[in-house]
N, C-alpha and C. Protein backbone atom coordinates (compact mmCIF):
# COMPACT_ATOMS: atom_id res chain seq x y z
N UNK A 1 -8.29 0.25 -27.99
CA UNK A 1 -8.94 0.51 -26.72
C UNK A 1 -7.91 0.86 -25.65
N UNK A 2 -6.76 0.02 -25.51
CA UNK A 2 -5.91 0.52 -24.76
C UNK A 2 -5.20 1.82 -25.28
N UNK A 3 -5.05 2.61 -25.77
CA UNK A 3 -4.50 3.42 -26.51
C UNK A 3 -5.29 4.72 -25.53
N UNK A 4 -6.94 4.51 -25.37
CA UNK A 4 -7.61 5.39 -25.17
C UNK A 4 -7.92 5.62 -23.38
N UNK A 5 -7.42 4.74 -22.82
CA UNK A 5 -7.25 4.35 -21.45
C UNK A 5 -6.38 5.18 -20.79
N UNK A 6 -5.19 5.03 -21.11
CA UNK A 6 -4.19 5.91 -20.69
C UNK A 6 -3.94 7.12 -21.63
N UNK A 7 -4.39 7.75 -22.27
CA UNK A 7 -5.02 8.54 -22.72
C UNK A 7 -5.60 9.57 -21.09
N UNK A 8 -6.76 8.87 -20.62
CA UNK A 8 -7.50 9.57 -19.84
C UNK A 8 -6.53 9.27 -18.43
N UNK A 9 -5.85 8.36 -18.03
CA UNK A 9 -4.91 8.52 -17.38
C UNK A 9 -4.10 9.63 -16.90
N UNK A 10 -3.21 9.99 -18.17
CA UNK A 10 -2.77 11.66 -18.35
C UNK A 10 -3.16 12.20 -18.46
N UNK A 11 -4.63 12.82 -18.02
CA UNK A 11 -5.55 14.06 -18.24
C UNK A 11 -6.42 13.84 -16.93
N UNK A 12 -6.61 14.79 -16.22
CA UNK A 12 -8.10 14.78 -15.29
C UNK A 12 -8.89 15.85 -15.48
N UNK A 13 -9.99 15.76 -14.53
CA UNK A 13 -10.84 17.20 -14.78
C UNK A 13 -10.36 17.87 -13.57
N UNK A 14 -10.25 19.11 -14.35
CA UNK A 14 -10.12 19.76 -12.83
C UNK A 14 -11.56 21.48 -13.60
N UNK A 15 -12.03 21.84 -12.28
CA UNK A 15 -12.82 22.91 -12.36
C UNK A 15 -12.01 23.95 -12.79
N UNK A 16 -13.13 24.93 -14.11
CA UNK A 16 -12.04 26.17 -14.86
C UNK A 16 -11.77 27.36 -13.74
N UNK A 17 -10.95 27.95 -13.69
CA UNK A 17 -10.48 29.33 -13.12
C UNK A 17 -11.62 29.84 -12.31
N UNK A 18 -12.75 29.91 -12.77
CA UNK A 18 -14.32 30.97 -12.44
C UNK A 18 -14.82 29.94 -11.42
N UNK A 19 -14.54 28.84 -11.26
CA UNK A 19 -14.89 28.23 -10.03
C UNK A 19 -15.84 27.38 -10.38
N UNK A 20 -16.89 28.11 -11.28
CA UNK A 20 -17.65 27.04 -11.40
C UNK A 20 -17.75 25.50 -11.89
N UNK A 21 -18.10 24.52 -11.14
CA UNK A 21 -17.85 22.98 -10.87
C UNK A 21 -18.94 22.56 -12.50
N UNK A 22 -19.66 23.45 -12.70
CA UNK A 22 -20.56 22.94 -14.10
C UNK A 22 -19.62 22.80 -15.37
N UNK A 23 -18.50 23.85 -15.30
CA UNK A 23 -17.67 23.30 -16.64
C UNK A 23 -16.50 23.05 -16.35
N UNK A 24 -16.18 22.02 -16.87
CA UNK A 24 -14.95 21.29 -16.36
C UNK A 24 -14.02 21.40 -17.80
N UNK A 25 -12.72 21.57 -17.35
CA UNK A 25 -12.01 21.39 -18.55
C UNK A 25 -10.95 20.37 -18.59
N UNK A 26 -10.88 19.71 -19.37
CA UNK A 26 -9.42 18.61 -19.48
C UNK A 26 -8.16 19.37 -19.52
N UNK A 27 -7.05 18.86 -17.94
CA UNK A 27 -5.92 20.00 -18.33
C UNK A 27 -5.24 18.27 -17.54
N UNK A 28 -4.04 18.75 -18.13
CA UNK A 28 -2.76 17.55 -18.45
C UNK A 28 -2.05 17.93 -16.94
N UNK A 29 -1.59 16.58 -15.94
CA UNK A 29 -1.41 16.67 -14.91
C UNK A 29 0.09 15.97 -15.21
N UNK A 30 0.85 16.73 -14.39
CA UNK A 30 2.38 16.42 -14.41
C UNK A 30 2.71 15.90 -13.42
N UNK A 31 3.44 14.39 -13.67
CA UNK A 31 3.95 13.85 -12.01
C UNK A 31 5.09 13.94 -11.79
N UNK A 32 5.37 14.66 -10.66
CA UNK A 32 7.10 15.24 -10.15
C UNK A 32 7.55 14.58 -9.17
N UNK A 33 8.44 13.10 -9.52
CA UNK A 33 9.13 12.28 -8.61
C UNK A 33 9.88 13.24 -8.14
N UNK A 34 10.27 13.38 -6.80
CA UNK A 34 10.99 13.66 -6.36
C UNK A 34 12.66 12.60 -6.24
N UNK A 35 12.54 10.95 -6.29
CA UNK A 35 13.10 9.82 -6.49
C UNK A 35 13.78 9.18 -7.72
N UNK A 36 15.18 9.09 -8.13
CA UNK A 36 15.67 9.27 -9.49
C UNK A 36 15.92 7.78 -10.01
N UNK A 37 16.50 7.54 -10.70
CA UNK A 37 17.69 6.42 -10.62
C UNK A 37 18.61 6.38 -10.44
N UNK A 38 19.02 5.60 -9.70
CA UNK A 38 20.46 5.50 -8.81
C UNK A 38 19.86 5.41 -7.32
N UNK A 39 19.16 6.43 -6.83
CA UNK A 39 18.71 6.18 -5.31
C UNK A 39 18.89 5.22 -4.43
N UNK A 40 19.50 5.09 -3.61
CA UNK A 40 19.26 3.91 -2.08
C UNK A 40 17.77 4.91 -1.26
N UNK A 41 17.41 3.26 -1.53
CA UNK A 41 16.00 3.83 -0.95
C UNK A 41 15.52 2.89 0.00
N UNK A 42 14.06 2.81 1.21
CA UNK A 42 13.76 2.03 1.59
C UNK A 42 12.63 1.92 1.65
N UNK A 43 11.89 0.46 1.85
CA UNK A 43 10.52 0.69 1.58
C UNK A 43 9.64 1.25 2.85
N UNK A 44 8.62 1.51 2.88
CA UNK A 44 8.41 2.27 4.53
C UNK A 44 6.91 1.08 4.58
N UNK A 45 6.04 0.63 3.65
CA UNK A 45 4.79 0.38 4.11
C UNK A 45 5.06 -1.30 2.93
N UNK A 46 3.94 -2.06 3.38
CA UNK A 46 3.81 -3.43 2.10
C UNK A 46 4.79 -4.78 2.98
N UNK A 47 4.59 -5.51 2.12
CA UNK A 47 5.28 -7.16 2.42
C UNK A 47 6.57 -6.49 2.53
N UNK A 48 7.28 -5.95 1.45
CA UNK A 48 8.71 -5.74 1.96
C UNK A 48 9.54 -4.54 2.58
N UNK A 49 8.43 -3.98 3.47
CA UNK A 49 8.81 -3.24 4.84
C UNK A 49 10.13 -3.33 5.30
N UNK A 50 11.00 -2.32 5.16
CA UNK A 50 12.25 -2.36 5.67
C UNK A 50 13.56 -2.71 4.63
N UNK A 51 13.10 -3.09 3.57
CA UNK A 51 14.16 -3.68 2.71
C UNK A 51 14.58 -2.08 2.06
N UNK A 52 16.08 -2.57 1.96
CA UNK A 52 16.87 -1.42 1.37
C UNK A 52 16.97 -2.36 -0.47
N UNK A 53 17.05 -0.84 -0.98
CA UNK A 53 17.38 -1.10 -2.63
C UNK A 53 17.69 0.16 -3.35
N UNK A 54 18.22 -0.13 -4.30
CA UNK A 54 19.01 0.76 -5.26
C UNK A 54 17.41 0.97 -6.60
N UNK A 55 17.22 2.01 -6.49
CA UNK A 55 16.39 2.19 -7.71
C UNK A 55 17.20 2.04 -9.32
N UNK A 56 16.17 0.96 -9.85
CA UNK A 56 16.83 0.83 -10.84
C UNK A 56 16.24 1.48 -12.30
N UNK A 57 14.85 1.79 -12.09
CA UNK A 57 14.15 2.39 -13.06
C UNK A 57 13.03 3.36 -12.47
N UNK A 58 13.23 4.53 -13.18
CA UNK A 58 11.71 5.30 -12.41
C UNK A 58 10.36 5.24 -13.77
N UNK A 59 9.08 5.13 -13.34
CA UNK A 59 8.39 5.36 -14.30
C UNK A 59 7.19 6.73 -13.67
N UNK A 60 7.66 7.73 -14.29
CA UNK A 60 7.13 9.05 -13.72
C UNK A 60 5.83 8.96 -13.90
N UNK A 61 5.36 9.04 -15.14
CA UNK A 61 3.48 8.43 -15.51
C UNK A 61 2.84 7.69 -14.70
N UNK A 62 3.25 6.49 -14.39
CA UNK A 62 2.61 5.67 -12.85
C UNK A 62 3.02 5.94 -12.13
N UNK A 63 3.56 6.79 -11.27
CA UNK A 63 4.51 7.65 -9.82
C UNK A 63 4.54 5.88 -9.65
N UNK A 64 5.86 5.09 -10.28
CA UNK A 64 6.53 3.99 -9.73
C UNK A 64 7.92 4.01 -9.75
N UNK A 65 8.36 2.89 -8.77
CA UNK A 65 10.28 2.68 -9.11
C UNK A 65 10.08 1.17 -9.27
N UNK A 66 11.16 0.92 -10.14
CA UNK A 66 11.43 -0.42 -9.96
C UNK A 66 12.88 -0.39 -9.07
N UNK A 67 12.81 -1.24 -7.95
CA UNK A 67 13.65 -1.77 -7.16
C UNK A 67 14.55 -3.19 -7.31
N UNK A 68 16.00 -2.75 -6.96
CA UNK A 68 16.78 -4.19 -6.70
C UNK A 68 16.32 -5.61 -5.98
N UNK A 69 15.55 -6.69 -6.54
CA UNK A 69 14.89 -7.25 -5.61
C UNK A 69 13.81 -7.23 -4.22
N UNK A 70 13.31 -6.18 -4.47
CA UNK A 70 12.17 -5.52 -3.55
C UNK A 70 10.86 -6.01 -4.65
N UNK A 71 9.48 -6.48 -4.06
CA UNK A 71 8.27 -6.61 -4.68
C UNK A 71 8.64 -7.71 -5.70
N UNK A 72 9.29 -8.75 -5.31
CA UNK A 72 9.62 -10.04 -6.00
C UNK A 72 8.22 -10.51 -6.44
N UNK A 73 7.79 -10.83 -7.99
CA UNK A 73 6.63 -11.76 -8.21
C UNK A 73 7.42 -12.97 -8.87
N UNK A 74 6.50 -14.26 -8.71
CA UNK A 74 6.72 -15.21 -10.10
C UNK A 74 6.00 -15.18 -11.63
N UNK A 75 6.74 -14.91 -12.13
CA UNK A 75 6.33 -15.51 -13.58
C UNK A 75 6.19 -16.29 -14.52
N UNK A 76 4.80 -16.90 -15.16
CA UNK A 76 5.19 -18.51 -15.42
C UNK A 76 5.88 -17.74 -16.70
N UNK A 77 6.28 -18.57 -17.24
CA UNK A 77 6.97 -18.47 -19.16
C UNK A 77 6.39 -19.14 -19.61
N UNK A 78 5.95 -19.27 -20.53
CA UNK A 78 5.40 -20.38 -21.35
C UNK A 78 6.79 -20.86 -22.46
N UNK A 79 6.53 -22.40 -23.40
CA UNK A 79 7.50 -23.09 -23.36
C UNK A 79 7.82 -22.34 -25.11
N UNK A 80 8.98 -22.05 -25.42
CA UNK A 80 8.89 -21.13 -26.66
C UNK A 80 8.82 -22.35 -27.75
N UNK A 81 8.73 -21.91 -29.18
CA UNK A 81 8.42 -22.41 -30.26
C UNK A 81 9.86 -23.03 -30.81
N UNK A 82 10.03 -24.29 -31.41
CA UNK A 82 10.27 -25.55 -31.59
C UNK A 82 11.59 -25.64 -30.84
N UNK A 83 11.18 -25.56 -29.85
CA UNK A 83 12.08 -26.04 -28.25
C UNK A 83 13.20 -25.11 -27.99
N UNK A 84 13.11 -23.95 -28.20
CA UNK A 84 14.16 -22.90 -28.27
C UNK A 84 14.42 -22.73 -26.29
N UNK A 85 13.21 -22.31 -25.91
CA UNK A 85 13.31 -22.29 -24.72
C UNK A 85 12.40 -23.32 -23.34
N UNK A 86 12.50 -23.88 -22.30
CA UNK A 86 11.85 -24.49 -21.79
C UNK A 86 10.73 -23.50 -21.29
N UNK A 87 9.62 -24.29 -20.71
CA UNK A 87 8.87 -23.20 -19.26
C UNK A 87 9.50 -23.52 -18.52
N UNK A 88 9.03 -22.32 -17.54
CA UNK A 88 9.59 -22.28 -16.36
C UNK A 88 9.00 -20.84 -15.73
N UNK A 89 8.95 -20.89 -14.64
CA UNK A 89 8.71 -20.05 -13.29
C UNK A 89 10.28 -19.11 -13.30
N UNK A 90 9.98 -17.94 -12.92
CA UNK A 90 11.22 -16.72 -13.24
C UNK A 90 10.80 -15.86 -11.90
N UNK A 91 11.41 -15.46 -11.04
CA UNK A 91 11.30 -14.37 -10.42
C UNK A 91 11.66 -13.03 -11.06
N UNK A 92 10.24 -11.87 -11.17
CA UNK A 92 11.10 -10.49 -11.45
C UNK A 92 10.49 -9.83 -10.73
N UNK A 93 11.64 -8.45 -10.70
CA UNK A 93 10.80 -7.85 -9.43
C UNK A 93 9.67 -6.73 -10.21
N UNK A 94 8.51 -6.13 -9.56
CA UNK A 94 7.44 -5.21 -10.03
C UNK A 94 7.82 -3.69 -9.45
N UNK A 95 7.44 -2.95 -10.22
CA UNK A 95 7.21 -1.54 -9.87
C UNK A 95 6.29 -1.49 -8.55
N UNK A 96 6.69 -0.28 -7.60
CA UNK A 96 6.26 -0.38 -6.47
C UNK A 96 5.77 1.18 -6.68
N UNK A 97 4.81 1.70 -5.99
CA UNK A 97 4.68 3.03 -6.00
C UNK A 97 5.15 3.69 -4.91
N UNK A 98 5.48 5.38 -5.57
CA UNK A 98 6.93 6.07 -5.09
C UNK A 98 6.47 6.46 -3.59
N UNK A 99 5.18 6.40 -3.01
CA UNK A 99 4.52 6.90 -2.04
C UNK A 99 5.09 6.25 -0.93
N UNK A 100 5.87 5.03 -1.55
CA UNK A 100 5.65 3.62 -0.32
C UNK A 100 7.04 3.21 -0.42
N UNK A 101 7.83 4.62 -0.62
CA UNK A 101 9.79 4.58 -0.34
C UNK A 101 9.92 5.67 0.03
N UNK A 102 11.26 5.85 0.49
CA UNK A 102 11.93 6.47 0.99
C UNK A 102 13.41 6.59 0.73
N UNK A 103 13.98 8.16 0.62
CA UNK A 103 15.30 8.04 0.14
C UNK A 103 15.88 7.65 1.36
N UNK A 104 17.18 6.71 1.51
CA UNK A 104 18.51 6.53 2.51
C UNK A 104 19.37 7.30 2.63
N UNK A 105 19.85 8.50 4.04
CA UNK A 105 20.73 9.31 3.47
C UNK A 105 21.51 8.90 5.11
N UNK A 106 23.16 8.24 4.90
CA UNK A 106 22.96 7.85 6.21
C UNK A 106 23.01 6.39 7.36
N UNK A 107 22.33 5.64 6.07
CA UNK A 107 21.54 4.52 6.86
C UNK A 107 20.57 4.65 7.60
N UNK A 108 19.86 6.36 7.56
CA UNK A 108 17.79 6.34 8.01
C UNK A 108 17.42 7.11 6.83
N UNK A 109 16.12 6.56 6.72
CA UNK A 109 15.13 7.21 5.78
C UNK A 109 15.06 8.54 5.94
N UNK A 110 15.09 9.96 5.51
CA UNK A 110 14.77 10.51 5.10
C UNK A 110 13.88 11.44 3.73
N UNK A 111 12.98 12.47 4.06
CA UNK A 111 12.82 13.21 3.29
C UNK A 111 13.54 14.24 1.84
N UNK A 112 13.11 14.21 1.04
CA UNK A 112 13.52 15.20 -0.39
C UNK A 112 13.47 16.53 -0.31
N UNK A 113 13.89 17.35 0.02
CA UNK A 113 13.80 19.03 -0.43
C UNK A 113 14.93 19.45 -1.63
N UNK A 114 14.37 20.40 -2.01
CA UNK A 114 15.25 21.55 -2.87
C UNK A 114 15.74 22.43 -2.30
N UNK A 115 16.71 23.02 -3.04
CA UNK A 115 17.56 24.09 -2.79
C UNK A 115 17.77 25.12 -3.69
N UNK A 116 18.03 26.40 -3.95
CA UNK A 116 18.95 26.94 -4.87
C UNK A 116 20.47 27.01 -5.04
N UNK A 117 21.24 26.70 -5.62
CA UNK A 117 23.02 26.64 -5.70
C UNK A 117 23.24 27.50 -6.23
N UNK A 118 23.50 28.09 -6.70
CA UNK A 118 24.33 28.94 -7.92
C UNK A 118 23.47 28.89 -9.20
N UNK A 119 21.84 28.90 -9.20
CA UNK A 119 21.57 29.38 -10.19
C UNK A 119 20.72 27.87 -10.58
N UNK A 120 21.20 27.09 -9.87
CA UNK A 120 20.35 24.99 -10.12
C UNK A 120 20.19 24.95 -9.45
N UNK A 121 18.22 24.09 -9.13
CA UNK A 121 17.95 23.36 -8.25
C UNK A 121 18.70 22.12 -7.84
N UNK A 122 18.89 21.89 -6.73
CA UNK A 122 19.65 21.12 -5.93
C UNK A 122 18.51 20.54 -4.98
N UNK A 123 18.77 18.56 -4.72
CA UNK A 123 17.73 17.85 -4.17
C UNK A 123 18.84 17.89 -3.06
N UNK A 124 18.38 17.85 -1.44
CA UNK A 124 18.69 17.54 -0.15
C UNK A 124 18.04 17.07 0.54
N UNK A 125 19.02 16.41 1.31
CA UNK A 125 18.24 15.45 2.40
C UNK A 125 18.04 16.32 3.37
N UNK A 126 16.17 16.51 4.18
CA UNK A 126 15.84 17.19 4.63
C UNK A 126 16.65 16.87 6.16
N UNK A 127 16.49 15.73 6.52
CA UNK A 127 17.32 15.46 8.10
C UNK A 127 18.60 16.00 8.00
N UNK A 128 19.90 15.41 6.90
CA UNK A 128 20.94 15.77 7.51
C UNK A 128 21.29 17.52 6.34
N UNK A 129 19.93 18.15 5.80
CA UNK A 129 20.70 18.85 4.60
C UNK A 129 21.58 18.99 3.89
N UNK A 130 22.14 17.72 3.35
CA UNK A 130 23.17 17.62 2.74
C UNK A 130 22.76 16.86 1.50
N UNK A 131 23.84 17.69 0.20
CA UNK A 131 23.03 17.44 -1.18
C UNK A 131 23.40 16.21 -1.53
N UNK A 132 22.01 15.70 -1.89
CA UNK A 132 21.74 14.41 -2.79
C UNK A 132 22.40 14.59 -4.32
N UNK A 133 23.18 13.43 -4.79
CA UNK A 133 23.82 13.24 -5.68
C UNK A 133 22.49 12.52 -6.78
């Protein structure tokens, strides 16, 4: 069942070419982070408003990042099998969605654009235009 979930996840309807809304066809939707790993980023909206972090993982399919201690949850553990490990409560941090960061270029948030270089797209920071590594 889960298999078939995200399945429809990666697919929407969108209306065919001819306009008409009566036949719909399944076409595969591509999500284009603009946000990599490695990034200093900040959060702009949520509980942790304002916190700076280093992206440590992107997951392009859920437009998420996982952040350096940003979106802290607890997690219980349960106690492992014949006493290998105790329980216990763990802080890790959660994927946040990419809508609700911002790259740091600077020490202020800015915007993502492209460029052409010599033949490669090139990401820049739209405030100071200067290329993102």
């Amino acid at each position: 069942m889960r298999g078939s979930t995200k399945q429809i996840q990666e697919f929407a309807w969108i209306p065919d070419q001819v306009g008409n809304d009566k036949t719909k066809k399944l076409t595969k939707i591509k999500n284009i982070m603009k946000i990599k790993k490695g990034d200093n980023v900040m959060v702009m909206t949520g509980k942790d408003k304002g916190k700076k972090g280093a992206v440590v993982r992107a997951f392009p399919k859920e437009n998420k990042v996982l952040l350096d201690g940003v979106n802290v949850a607890k997690k219980h553990m349960k106690k492992g099998k014949k006493g290998s490990s105790k329980g216990q409560i763990v802080e890790r941090p959660m994927p946040i969605n990419v809508s609700n960061v911002m790259i740091v270029e600077g020490g202020k948030p800015t915007r993502i654009g492209y460029k052409m270089e010599a033949g490669k797209k090139v990401r820049i920071a739209k405030k100071s235009n200067k290329e993102l590594k």
